[in-house]
N, C-alpha and C. Protein backbone atom coordinates (compact mmCIF):
# COMPACT_ATOMS: atom_id res chain seq x y z
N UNK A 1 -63.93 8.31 -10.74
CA UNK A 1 -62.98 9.33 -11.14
C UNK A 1 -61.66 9.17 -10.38
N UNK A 2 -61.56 8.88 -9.08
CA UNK A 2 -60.49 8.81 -7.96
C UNK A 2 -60.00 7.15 -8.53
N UNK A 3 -60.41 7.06 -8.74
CA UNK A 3 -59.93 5.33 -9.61
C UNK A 3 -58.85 5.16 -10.88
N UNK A 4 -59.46 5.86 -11.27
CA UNK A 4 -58.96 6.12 -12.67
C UNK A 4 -57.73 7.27 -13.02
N UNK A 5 -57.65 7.96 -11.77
CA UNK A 5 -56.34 9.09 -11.11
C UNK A 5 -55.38 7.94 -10.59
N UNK A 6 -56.11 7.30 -9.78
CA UNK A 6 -54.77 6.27 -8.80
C UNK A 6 -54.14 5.11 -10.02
N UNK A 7 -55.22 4.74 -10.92
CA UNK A 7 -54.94 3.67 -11.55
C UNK A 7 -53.59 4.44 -12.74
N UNK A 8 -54.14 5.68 -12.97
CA UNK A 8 -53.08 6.09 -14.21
C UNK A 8 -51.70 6.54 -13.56
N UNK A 9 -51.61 6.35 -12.19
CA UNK A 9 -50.38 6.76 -11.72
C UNK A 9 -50.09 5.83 -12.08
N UNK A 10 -50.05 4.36 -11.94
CA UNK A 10 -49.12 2.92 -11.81
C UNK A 10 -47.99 2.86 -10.87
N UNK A 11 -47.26 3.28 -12.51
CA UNK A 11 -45.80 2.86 -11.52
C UNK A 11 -45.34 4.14 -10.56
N UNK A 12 -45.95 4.68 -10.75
CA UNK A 12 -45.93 6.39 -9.48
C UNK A 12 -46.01 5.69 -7.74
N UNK A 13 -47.16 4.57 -7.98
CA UNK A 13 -47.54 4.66 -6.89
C UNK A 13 -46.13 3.63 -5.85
N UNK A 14 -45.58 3.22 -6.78
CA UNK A 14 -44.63 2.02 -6.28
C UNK A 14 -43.65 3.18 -5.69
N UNK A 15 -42.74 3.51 -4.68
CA UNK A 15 -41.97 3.77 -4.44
C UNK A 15 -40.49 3.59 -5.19
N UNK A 16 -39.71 4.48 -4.75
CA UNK A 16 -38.41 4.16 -5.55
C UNK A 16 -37.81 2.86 -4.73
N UNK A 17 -36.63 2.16 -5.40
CA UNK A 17 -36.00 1.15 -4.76
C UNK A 17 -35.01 1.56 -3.42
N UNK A 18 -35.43 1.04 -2.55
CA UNK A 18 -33.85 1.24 -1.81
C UNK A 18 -32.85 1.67 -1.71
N UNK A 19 -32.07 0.49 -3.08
CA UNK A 19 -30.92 0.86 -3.78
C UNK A 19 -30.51 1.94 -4.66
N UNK A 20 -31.56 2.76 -4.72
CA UNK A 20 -31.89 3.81 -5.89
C UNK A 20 -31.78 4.78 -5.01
N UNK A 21 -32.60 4.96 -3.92
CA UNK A 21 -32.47 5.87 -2.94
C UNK A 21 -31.11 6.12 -2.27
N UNK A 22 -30.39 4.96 -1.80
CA UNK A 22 -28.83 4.79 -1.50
C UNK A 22 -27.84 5.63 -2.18
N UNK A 23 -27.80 4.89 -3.84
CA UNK A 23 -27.60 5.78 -4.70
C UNK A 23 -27.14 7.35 -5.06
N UNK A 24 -28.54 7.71 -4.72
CA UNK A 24 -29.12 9.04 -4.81
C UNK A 24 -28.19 9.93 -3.54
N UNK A 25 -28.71 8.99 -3.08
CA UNK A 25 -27.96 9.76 -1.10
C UNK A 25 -26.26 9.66 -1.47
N UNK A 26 -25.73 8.72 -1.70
CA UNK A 26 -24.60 8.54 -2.02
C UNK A 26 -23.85 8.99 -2.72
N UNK A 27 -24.72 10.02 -3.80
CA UNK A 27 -24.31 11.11 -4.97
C UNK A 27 -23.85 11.87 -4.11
N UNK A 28 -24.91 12.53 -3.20
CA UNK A 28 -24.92 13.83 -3.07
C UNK A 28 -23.97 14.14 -1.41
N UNK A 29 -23.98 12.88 -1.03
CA UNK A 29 -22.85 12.69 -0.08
C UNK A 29 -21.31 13.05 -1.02
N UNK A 30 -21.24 12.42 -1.74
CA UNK A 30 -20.20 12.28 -3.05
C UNK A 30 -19.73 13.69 -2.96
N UNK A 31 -20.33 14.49 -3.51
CA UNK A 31 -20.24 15.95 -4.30
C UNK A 31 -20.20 17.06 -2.84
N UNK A 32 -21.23 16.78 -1.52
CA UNK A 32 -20.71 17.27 -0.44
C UNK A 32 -19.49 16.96 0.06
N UNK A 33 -18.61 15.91 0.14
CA UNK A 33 -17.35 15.70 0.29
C UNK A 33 -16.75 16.43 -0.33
N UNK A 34 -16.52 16.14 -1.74
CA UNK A 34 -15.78 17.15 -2.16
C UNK A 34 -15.88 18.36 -2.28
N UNK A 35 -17.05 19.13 -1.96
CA UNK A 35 -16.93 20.21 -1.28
C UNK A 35 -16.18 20.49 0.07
N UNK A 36 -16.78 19.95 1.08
CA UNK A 36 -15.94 19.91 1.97
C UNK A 36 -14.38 19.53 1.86
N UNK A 37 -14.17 18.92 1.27
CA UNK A 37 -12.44 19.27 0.77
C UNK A 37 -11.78 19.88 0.00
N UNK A 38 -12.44 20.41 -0.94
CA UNK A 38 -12.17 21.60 -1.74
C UNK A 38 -12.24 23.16 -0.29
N UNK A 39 -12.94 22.93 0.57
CA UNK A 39 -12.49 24.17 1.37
C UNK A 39 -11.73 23.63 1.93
N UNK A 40 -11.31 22.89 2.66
CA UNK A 40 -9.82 22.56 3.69
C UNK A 40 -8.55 23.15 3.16
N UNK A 41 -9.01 22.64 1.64
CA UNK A 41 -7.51 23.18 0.94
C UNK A 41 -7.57 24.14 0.01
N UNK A 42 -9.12 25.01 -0.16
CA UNK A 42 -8.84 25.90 -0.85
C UNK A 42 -7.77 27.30 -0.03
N UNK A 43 -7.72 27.21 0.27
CA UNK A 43 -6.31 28.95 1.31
C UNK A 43 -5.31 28.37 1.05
N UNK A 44 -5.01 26.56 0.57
CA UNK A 44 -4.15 26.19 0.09
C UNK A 44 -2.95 26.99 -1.54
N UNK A 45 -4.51 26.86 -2.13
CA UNK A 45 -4.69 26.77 -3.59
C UNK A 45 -3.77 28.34 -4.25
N UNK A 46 -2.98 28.08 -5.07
CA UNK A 46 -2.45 29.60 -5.69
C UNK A 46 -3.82 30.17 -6.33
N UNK A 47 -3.48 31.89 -6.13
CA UNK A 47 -4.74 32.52 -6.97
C UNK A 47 -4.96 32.27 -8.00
N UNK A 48 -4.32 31.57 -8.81
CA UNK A 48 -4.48 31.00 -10.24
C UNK A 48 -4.63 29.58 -10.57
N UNK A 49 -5.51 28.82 -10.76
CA UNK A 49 -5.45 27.64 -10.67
C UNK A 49 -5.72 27.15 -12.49
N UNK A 50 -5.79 25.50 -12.91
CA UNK A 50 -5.71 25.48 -13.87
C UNK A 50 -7.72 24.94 -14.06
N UNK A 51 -8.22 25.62 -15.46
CA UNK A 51 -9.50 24.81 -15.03
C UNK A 51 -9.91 24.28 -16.50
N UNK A 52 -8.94 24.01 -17.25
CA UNK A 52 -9.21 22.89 -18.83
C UNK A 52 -7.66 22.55 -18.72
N UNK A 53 -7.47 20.98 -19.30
CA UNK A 53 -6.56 20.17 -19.55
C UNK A 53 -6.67 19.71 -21.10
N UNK A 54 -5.89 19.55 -21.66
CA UNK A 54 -5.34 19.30 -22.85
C UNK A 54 -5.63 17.94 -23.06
N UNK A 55 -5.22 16.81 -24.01
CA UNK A 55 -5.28 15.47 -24.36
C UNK A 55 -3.75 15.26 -23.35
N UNK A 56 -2.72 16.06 -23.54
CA UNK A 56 -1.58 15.75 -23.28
C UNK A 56 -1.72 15.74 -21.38
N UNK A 57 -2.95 16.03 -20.84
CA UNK A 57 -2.70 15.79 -19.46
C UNK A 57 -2.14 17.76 -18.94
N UNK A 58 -2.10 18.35 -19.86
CA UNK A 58 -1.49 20.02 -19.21
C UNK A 58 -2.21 20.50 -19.57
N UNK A 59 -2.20 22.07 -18.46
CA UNK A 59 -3.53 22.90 -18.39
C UNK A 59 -2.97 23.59 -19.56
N UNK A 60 -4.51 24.08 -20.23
CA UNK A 60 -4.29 25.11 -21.27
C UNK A 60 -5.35 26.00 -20.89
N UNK A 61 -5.44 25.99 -19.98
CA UNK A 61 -6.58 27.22 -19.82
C UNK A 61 -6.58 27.78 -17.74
N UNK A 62 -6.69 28.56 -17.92
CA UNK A 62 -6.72 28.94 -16.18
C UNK A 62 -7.25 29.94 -15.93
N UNK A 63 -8.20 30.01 -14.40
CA UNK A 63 -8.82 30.84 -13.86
C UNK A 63 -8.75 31.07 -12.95
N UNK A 64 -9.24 32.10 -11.78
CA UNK A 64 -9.18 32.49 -10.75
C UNK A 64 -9.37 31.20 -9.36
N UNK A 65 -8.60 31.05 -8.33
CA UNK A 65 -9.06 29.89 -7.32
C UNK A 65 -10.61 29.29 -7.12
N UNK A 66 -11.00 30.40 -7.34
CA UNK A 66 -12.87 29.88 -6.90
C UNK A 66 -13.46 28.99 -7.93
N UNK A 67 -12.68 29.11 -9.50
CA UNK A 67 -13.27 28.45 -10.09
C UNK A 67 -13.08 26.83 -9.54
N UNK A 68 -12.41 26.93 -8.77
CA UNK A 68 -12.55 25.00 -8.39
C UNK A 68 -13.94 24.78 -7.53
N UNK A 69 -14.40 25.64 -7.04
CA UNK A 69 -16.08 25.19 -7.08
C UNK A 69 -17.13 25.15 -8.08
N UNK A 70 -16.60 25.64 -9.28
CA UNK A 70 -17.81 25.33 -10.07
C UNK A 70 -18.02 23.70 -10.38
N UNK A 71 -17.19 23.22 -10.96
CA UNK A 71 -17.65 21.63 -11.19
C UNK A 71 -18.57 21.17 -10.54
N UNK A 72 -18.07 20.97 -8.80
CA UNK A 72 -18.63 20.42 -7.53
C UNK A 72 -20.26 21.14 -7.82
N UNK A 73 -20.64 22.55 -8.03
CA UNK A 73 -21.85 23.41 -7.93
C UNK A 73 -22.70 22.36 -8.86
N UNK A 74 -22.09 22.64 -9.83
CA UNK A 74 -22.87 21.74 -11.03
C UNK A 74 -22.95 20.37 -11.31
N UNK A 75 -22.27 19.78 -10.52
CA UNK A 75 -22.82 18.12 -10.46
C UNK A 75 -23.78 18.40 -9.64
N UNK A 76 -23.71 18.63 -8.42
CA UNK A 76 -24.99 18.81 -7.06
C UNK A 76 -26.05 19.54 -8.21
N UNK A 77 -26.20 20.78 -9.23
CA UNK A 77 -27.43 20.79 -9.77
C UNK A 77 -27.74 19.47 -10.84
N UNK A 78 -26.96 19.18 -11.34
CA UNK A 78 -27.08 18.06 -12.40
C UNK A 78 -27.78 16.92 -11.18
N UNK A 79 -27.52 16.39 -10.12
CA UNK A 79 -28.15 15.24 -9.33
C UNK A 79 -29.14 15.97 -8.86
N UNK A 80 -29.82 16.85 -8.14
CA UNK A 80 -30.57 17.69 -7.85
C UNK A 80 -31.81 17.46 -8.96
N UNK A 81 -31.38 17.86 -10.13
CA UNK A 81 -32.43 17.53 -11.17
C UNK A 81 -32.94 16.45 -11.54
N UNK A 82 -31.75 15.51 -11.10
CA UNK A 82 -32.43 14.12 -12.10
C UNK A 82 -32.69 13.29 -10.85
N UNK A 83 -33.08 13.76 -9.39
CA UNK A 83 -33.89 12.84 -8.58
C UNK A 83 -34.64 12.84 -8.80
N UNK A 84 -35.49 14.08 -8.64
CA UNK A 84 -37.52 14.30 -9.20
C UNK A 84 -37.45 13.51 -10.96
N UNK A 85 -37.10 13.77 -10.99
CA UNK A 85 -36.99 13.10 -12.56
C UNK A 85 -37.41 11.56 -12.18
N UNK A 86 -36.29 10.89 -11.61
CA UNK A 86 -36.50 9.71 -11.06
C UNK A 86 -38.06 9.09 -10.21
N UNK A 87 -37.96 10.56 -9.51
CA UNK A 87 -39.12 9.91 -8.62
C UNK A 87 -40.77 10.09 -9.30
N UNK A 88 -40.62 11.39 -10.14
CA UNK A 88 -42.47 11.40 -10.73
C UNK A 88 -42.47 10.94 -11.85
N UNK A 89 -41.07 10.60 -12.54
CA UNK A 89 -41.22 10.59 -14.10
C UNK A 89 -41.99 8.96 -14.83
N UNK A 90 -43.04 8.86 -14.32
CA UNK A 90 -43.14 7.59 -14.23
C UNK A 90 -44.18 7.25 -15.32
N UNK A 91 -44.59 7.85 -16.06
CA UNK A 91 -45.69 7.75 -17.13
C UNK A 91 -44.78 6.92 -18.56
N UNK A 92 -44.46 5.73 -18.06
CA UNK A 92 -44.58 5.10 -19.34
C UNK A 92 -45.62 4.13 -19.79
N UNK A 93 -46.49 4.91 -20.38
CA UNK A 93 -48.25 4.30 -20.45
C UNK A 93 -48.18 3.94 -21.77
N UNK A 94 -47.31 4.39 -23.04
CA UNK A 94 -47.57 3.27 -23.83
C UNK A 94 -46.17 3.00 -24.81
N UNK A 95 -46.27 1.81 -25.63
CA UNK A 95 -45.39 1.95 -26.62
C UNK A 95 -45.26 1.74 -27.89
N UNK A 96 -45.19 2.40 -28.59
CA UNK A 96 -45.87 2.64 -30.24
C UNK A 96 -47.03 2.71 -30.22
N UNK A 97 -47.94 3.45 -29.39
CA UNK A 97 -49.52 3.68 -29.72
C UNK A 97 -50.19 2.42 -28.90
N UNK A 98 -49.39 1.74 -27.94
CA UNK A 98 -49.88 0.55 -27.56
C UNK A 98 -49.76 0.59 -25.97
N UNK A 99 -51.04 0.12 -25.45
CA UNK A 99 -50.74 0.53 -23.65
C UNK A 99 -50.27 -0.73 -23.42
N UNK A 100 -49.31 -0.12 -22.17
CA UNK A 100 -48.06 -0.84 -21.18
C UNK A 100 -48.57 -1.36 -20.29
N UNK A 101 -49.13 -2.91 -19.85
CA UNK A 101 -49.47 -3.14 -18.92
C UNK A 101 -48.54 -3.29 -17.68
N UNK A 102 -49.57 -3.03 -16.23
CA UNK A 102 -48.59 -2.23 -15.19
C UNK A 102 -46.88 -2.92 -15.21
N UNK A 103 -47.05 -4.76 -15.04
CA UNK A 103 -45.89 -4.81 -14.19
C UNK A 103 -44.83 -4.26 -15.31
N UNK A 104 -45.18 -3.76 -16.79
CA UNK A 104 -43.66 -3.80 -17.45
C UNK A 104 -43.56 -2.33 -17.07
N UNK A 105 -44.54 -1.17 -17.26
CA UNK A 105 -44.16 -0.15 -16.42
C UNK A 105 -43.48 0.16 -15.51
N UNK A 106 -43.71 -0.82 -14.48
CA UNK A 106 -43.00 -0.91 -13.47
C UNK A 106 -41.73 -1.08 -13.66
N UNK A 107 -41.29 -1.89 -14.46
CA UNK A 107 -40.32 -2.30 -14.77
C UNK A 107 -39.22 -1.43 -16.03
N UNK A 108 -39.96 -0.87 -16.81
CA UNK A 108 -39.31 0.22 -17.19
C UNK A 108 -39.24 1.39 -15.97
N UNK A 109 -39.98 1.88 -15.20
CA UNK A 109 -39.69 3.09 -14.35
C UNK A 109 -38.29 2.55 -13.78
N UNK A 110 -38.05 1.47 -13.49
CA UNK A 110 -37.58 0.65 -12.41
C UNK A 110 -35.57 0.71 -12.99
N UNK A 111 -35.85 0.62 -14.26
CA UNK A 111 -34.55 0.32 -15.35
C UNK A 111 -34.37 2.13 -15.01
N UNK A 112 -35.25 3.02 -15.56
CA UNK A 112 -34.88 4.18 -15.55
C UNK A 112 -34.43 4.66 -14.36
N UNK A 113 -34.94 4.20 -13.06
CA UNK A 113 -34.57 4.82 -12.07
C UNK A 113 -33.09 4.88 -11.80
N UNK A 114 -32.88 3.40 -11.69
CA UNK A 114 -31.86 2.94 -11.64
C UNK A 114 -30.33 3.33 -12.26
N UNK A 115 -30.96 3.69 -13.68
CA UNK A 115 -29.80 4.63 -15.01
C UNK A 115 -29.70 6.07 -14.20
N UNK A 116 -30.59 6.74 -13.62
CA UNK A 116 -30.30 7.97 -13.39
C UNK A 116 -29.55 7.84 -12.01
N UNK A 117 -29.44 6.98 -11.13
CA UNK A 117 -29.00 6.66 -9.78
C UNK A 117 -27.37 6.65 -9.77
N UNK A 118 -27.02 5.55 -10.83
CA UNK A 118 -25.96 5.53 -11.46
C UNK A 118 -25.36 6.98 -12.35
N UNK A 119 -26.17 7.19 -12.32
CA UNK A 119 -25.77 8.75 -13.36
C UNK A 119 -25.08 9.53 -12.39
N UNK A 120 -25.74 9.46 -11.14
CA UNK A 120 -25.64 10.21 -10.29
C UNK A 120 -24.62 10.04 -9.76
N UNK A 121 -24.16 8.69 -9.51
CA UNK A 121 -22.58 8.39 -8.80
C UNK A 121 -21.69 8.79 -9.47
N UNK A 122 -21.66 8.27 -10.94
CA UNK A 122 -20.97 9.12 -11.88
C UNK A 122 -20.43 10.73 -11.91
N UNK A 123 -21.61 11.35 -11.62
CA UNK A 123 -21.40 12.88 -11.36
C UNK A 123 -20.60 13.28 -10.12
N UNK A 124 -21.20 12.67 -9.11
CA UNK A 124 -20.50 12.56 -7.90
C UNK A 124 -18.85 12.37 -7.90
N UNK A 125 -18.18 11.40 -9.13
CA UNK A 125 -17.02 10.79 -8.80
C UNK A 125 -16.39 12.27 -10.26
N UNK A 126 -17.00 12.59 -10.97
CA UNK A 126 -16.59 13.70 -11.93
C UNK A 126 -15.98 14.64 -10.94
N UNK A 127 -16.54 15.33 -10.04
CA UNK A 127 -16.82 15.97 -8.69
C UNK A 127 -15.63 15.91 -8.41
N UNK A 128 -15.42 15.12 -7.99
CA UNK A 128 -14.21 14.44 -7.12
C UNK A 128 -12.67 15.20 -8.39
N UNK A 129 -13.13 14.19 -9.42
CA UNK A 129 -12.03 14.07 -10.54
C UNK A 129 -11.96 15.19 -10.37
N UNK A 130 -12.48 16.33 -10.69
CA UNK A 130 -12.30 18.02 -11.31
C UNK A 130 -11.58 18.52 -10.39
N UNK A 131 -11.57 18.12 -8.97
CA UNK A 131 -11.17 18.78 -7.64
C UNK A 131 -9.67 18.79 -7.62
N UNK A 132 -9.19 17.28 -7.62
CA UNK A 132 -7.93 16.51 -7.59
C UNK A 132 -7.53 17.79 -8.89
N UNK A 133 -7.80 17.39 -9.69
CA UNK A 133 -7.43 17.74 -10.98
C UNK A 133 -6.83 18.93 -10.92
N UNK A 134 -7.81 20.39 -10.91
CA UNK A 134 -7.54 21.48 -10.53
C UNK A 134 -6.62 21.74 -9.69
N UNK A 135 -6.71 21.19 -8.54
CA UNK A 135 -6.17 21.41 -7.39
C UNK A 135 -4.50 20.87 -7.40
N UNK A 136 -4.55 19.75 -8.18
CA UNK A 136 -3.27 19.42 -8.95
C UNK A 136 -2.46 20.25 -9.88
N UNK A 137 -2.80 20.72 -10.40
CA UNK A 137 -2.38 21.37 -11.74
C UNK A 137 -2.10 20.79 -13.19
N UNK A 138 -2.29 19.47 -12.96
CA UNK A 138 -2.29 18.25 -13.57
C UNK A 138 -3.21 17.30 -14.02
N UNK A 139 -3.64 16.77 -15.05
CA UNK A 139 -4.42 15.84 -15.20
C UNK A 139 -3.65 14.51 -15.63
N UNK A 140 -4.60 13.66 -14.83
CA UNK A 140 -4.42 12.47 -15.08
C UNK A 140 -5.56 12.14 -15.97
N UNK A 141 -5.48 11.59 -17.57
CA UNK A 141 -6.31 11.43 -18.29
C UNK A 141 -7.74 10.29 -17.46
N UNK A 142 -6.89 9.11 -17.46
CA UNK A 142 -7.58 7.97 -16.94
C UNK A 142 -8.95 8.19 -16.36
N UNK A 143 -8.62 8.87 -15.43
CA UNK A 143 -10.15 8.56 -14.37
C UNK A 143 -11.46 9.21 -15.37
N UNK A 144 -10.90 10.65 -15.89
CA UNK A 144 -12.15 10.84 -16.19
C UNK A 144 -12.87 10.42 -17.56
N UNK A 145 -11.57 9.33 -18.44
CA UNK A 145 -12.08 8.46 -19.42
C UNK A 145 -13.31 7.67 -18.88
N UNK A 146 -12.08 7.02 -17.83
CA UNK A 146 -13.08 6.19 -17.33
C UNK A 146 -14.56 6.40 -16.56
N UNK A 147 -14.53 7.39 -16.44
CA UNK A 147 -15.94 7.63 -15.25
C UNK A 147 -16.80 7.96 -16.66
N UNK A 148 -16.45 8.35 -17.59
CA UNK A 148 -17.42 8.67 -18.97
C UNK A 148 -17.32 7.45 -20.16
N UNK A 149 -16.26 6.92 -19.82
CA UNK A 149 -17.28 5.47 -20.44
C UNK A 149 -18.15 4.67 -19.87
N UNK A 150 -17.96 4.44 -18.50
CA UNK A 150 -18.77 3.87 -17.64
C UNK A 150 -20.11 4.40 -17.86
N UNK A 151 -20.28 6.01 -17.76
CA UNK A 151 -21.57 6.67 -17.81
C UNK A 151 -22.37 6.00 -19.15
N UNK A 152 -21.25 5.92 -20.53
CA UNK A 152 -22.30 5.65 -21.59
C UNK A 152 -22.29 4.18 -21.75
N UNK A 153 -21.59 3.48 -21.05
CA UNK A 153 -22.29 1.89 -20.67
C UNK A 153 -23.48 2.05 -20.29
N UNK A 154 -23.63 2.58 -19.15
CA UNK A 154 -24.85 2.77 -18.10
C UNK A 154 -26.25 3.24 -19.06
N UNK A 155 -26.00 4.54 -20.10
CA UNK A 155 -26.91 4.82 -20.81
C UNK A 155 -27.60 3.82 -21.55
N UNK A 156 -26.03 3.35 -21.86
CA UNK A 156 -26.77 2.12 -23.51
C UNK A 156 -27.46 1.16 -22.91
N UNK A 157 -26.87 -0.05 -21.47
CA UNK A 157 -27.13 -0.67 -21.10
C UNK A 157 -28.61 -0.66 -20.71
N UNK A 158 -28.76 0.54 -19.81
CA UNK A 158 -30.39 0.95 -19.27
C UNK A 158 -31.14 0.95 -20.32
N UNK A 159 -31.06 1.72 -21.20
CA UNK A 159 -31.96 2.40 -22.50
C UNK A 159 -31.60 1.26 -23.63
N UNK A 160 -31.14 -0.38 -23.67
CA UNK A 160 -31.98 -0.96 -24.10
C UNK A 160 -32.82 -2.13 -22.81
N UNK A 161 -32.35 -2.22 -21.66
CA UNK A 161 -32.84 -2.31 -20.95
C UNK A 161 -34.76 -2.15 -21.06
N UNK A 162 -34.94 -1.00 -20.85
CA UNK A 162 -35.61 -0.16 -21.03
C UNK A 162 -36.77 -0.13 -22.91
N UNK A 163 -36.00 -0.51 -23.64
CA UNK A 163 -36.70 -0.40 -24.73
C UNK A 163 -37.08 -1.80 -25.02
N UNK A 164 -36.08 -3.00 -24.39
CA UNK A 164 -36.50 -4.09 -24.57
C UNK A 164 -37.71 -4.38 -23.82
N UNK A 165 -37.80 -4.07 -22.79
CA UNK A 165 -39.02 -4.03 -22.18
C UNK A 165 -40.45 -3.69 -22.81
N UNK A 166 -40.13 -2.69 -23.28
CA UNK A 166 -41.78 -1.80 -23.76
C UNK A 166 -41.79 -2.80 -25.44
N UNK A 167 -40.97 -3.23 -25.93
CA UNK A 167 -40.94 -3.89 -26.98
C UNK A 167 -41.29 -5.29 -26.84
N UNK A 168 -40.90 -5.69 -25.71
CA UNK A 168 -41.45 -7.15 -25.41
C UNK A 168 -43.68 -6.70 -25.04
N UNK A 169 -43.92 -5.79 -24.33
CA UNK A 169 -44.70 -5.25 -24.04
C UNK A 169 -45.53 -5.32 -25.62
N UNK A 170 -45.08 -4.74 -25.95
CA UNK A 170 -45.85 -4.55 -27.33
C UNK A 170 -46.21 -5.38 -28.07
N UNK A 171 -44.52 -6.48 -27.89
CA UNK A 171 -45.20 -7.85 -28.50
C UNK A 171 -46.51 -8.71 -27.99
N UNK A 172 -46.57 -8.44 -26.67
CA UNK A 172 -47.09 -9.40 -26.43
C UNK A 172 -48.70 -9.01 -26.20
N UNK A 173 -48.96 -7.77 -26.83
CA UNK A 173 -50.58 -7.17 -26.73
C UNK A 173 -50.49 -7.55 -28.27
N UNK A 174 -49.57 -7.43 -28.96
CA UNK A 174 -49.85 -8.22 -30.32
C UNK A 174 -50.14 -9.46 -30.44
N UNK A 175 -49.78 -10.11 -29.49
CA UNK A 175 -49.80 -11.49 -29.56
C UNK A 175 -50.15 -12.24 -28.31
N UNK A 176 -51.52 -11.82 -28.05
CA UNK A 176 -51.54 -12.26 -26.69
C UNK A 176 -51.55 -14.11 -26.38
N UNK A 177 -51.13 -14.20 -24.96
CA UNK A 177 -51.50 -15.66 -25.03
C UNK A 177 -52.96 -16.36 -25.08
N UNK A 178 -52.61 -17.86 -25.97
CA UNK A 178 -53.71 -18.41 -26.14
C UNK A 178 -54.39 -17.81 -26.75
N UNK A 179 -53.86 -16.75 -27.91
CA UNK A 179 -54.56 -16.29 -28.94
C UNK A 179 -54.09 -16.63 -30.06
N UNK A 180 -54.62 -16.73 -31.68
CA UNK A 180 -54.09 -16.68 -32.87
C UNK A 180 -53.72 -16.07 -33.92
């Protein structure tokens, strides 16, 4: 019974990567910075700050100073959530009705971890963007194009990453070797 618990963890039992962990730490370092600099200069900040920007780069919308902590609040819950995610979410046991033998498991957990790690820096550098931003009164379009195309590189890239895997997987219980 204790066999067959340890064995269905798999890729559970592997630890996260290093680099994943780095990552992770590196988010949330990310998003504590800019907290911590969002207070240095919030007594800075007029009671009115701007907190939506237009295409044209100008605020069209504004709220009270404090709202320049919400962004920062909500990336830290957005990374917050998707570590455990990272770390138990590890049950990819089959694909199309077909079991995953361990090492591609592994190897999908491994792609996923990795997409959410990156997700996470991403959020972290949003963080950042919203701060400047606000705190500017100004947007500069650029950065946060860029930090959200990057993100849906990262998606597409991982998630076929990720599907190529369990698909090669599948092929190959279809077709095992040295079979006909």
């Amino acid at each position: 019974m204790e066999e067959s618990r340890i064995e269905s963890q798999g890729a559970g039992r592997r630890g996260m990567k290093p680099v994943d962990r780095i990552l992770f730490v590196l988010a949330v370092l990310g998003v504590l910075a800019s907290l911590a600099y969002t207070a240095t200069i919030y007594s800075d900040l007029p009671d009115r700050i701007p907190t939506h920007f237009g295409l044209s780069g100008d605020a069209d919308a504004w709220g009270g100073k404090s709202s320049i902590w919400v962004v920062p609040a909500i990336m830290m819950a957005l990374i917050a959530l998707l570590y455990p995610v990272a770390v138990f979410n590890t049950k990819a046991t089959d694909v199309g009705g077909e079991p995953v033998p361990e090492p591609v498991r592994f190897q999908i957990v491994s792609h996923m971890r990795r997409m959410l790690a990156l997700i996470a820096i991403c959020l972290s550098l949003l963080s950042w963007d919203a701060v400047f931003t606000m705190s500017q009164a100004h947007a500069l379009q650029w950065p946060t194009a860029v930090i959200t195309i990057i993100l849906l590189v990262i998606c597409v890239v991982y998630t076929v990453k990720m599907l190529s895997a369990g698909s090669a997987a599948k092929k190959s219980t279809k077709n095992p070797p040295g079979g006909s």
